[in-house]
N, C-alpha and C. Protein backbone atom coordinates (compact mmCIF):
# COMPACT_ATOMS: atom_id res chain seq x y z
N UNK A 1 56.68 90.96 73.40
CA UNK A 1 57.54 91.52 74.42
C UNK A 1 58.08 92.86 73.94
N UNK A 2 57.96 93.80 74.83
CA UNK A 2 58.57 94.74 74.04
C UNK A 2 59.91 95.24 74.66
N UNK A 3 60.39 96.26 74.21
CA UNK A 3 61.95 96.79 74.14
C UNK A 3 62.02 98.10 74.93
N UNK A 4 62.47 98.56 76.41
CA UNK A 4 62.62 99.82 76.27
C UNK A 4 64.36 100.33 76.18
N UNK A 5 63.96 101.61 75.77
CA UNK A 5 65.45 101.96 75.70
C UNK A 5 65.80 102.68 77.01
N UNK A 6 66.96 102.11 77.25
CA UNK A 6 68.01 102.60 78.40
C UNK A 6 67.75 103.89 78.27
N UNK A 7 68.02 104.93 79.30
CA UNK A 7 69.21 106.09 79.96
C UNK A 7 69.93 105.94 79.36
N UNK A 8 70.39 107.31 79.11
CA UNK A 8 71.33 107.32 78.40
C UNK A 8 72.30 108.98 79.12
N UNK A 9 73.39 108.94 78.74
CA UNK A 9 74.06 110.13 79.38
C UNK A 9 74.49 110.65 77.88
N UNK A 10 74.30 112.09 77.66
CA UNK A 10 74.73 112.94 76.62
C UNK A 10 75.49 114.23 77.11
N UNK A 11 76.52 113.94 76.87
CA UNK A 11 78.04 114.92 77.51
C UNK A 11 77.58 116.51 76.42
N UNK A 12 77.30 117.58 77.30
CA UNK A 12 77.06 118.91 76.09
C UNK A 12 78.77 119.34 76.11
N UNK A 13 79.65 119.04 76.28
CA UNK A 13 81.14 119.33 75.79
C UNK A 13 81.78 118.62 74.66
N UNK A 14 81.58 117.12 74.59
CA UNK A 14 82.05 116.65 73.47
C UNK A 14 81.00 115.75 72.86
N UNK A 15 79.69 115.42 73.09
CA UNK A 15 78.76 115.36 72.70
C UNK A 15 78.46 113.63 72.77
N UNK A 16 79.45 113.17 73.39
CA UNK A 16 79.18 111.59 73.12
C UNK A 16 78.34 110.99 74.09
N UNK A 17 77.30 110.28 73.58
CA UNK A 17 76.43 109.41 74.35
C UNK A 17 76.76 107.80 74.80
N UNK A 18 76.35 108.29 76.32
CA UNK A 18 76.62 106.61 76.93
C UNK A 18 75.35 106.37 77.77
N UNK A 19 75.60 104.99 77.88
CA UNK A 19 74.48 104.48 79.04
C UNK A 19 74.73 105.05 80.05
N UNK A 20 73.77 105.57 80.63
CA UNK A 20 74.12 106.07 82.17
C UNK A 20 74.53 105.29 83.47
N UNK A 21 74.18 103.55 83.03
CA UNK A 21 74.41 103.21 83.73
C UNK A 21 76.14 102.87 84.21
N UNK A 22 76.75 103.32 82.62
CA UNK A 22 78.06 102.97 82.74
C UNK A 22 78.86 104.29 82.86
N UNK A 23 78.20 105.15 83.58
CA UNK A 23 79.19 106.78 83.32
C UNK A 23 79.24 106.84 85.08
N UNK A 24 80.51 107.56 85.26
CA UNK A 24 81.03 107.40 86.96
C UNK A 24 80.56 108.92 87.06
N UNK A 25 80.19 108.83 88.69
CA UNK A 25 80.12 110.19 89.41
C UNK A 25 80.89 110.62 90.76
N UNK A 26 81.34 111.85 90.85
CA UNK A 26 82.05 112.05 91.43
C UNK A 26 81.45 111.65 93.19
N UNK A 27 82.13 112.36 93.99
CA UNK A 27 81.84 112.10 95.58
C UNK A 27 81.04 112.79 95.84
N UNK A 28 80.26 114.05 95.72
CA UNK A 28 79.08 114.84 95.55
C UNK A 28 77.75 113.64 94.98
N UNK A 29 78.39 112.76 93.79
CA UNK A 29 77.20 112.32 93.06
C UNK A 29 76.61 112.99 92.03
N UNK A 30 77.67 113.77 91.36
CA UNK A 30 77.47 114.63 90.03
C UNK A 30 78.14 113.85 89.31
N UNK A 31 77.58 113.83 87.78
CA UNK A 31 77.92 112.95 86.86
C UNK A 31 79.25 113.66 86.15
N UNK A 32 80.05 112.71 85.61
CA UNK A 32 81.35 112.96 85.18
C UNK A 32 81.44 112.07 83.33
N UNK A 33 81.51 112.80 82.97
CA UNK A 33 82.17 112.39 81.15
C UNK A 33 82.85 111.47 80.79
N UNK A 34 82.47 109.76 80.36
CA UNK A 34 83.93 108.73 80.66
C UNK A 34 84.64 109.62 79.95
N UNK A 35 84.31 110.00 79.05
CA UNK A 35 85.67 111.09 77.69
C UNK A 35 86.08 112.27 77.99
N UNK A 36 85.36 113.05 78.53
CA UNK A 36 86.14 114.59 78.29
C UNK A 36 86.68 114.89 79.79
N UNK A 37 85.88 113.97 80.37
CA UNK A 37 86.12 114.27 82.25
C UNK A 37 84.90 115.56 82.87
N UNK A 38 83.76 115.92 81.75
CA UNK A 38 83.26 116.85 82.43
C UNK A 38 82.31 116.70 82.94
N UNK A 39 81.82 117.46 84.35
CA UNK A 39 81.74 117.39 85.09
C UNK A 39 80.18 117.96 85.63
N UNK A 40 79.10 117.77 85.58
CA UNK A 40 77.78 118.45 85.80
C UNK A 40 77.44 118.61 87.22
N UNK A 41 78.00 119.77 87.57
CA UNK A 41 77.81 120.57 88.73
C UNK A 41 77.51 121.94 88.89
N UNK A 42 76.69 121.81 89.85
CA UNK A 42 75.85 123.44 89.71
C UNK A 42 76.91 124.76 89.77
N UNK A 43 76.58 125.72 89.36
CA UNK A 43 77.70 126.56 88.44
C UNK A 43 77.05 128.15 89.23
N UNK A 44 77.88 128.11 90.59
CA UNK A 44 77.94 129.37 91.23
C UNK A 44 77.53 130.52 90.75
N UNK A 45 78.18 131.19 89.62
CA UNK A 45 78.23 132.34 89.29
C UNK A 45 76.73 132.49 89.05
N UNK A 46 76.07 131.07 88.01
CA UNK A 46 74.31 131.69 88.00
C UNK A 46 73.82 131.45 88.80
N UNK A 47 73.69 130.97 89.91
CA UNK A 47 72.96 130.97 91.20
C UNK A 47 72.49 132.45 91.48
N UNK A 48 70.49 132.59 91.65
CA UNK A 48 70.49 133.84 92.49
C UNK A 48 71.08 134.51 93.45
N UNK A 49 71.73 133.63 94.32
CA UNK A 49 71.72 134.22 95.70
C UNK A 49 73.38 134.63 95.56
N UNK A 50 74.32 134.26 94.48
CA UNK A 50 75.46 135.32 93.82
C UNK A 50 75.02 136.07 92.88
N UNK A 51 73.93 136.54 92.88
CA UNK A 51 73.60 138.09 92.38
C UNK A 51 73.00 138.86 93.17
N UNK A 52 72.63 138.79 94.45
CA UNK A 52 72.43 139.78 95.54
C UNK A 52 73.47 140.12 95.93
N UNK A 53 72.94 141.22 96.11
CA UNK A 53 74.39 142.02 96.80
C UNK A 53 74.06 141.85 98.70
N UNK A 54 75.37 141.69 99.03
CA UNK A 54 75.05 141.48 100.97
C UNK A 54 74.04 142.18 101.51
N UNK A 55 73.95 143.37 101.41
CA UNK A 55 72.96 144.34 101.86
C UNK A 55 71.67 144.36 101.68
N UNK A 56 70.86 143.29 100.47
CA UNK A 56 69.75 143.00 99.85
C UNK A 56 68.42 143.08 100.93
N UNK A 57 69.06 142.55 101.90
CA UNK A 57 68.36 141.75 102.93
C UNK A 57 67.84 143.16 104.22
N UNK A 58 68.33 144.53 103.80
CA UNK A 58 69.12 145.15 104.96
C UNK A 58 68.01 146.03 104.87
């Protein structure tokens, strides 16, 4: 019989690993840190379409 290993969630803020099955996500459905509270959600500022300028299109 063999063994697989779980999912696992690895927080890049305070680095601690959990089962994923036991880590909560917010109302979006982005995963949240049981420890630090942080939060993996897509991060505006690098998004292409906030580095065009309005006029891009024009």
């Amino acid at each position: 019989m063999s063994t697989e290993k779980a999912a696992t969630f690895d927080c890049p803020e305070c680095d601690v690993s959990a089962p994923s099955t036991s880590v909560p996500y917010d109302s979006l459905g982005y995963v949240v840190c049981p420890v630090c509270g942080y939060a993996a959600t897509p991060n505006a500022e690098d998004s292409p379409v906030a580095e065009r300028s309005p006029s891009a299109g024009d």
